[in-house]
Protein backbone atom coordinates (compact mmCIF):
# COMPACT_ATOMS: atom_id res chain seq x y z
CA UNK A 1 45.36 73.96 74.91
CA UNK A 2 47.50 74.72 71.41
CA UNK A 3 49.98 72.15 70.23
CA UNK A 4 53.70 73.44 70.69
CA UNK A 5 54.92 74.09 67.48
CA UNK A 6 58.55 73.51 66.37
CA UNK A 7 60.67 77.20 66.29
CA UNK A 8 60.70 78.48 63.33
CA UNK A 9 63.70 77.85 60.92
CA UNK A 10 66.64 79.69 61.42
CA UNK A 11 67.57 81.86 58.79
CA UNK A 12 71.13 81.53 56.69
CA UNK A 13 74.05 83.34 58.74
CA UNK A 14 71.93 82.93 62.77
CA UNK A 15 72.66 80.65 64.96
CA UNK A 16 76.27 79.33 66.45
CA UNK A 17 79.53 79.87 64.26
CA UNK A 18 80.64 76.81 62.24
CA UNK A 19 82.78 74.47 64.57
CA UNK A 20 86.38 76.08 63.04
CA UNK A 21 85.14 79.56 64.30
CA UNK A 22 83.53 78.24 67.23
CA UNK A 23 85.84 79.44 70.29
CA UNK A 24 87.61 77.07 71.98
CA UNK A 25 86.62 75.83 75.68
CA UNK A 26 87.33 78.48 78.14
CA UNK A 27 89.31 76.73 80.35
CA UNK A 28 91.57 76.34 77.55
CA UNK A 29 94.44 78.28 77.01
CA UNK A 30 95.72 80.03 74.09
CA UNK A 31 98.66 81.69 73.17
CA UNK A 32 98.77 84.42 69.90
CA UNK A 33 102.22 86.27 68.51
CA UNK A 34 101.47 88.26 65.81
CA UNK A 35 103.28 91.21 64.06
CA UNK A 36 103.00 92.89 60.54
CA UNK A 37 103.91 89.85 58.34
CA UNK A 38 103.53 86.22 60.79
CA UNK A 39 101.86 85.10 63.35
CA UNK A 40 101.99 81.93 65.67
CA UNK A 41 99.20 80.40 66.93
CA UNK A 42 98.75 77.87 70.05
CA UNK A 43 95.60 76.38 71.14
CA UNK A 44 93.42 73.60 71.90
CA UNK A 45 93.91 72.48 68.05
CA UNK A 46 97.40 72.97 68.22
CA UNK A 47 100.05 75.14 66.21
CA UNK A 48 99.20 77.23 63.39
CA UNK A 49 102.19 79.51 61.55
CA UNK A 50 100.91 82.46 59.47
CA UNK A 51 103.74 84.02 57.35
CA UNK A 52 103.05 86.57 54.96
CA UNK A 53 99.83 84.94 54.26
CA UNK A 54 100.75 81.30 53.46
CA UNK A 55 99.09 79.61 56.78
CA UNK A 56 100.56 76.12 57.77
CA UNK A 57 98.46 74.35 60.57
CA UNK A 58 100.03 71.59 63.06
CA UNK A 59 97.41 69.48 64.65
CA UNK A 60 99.47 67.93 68.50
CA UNK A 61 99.00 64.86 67.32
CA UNK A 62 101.38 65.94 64.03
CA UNK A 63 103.75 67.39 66.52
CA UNK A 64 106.87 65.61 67.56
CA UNK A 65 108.17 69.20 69.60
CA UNK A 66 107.61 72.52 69.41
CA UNK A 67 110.96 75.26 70.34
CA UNK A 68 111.01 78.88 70.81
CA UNK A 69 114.18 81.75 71.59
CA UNK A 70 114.78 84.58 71.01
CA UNK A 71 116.75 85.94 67.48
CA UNK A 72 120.59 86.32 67.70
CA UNK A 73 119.68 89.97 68.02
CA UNK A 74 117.29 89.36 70.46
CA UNK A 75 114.34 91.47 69.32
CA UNK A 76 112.39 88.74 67.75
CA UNK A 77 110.21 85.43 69.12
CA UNK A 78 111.49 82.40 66.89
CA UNK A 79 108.85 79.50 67.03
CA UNK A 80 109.62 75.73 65.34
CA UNK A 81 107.54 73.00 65.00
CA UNK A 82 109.05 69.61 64.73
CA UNK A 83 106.47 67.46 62.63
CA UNK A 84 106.69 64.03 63.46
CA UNK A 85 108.66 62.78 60.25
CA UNK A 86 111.29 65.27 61.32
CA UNK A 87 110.91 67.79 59.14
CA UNK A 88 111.74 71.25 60.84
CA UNK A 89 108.98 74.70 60.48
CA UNK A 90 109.72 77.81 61.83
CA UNK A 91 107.91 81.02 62.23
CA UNK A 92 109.80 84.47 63.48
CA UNK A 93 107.65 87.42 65.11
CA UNK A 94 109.20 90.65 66.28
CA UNK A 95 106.71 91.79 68.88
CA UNK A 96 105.95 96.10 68.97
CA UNK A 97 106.96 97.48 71.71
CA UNK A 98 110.26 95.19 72.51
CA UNK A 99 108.74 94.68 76.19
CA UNK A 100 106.08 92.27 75.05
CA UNK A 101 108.61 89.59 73.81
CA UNK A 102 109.06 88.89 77.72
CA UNK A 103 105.53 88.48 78.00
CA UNK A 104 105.40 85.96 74.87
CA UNK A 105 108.12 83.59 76.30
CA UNK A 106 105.99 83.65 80.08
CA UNK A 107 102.68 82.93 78.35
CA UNK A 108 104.11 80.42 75.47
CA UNK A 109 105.85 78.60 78.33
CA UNK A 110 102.64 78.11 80.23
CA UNK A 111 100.32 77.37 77.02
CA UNK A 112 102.81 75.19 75.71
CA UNK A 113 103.27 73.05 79.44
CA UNK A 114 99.23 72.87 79.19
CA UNK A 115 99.13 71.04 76.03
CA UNK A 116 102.67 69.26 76.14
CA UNK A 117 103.38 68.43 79.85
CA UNK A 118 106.89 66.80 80.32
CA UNK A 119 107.21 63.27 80.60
C-alpha cells in the first residue's frame, strides 16, 4: 500500500473566487437596476449605489430604510437609502424598454420584504 499524499498545490488564480466575488446563497434573493450611468444593487450584503462610477455600499445593518418611486415623469426607478445617522442617498435608473420599470418595483418589493420584513 502507498501513503496518500496531500493534492498538489493549487496554482495562483484556481480554486473558489475570493469571498466578495463568491455568489451569494441561492436561496437568497437579489435584486439588480442598472442602466447606462447607475445601478442599484440589493442582496444578501445589502445596498450598493453605482453612479457614474463612484460606488457607495450600505451594509443592513447601516440601514435605517430604504424608499423607491417612480420620477415625476414616471420613466425612471428612484432608490434612497436612509443611513442610520439620517443622512439621505439616492440613486435614479431609467430602465430600457419603459416596461421593465414595472418589473423593478414587483421584484424590489419582494427582495426588499426578504431582507427588511415589517415590524
Amino acid at each position: 500500500m502507498t501513503e496518500q499524499q496531500p493534492p498538489p498545490p493549487v496554482p495562483p488564480g484556481f480554486g473558489p473566487p475570493p469571498p466578495q466575488y463568491a455568489p451569494s446563497a441561492p436561496d437568497a434573493p437579489d435584486f439588480l437596476a442598472v442602466d447606462k450611468h447607475s445601478s442599484v444593487v440589493v442582496d444578501a450584503s445589502g445596498v450598493a449605489f453605482d453612479m457614474y462610477d463612484i460606488v457607495v455600499d450600505f451594509a443592513w445593518h447601516e440601514i435605517r430604510s430604504v424608499h423607491y418611486k417612480a420620477s415625476p415623469n414616471g420613466r425612471a426607478l428612484m432608490v434612497a437609502v436612509i443611513h442610520i445617522d439620517g443622512r439621505v442617498y439616492e440613486c435614479v435608473v431609467i430602465p430600457k424598454p419603459r416596461d421593465l420599470l414595472r418589473s423593478w418595483f414587483a421584484q424590489l418589493a419582494w427582495v426588499l420584504n426578504y431582507y427588511r420584513p415589517a415590524g
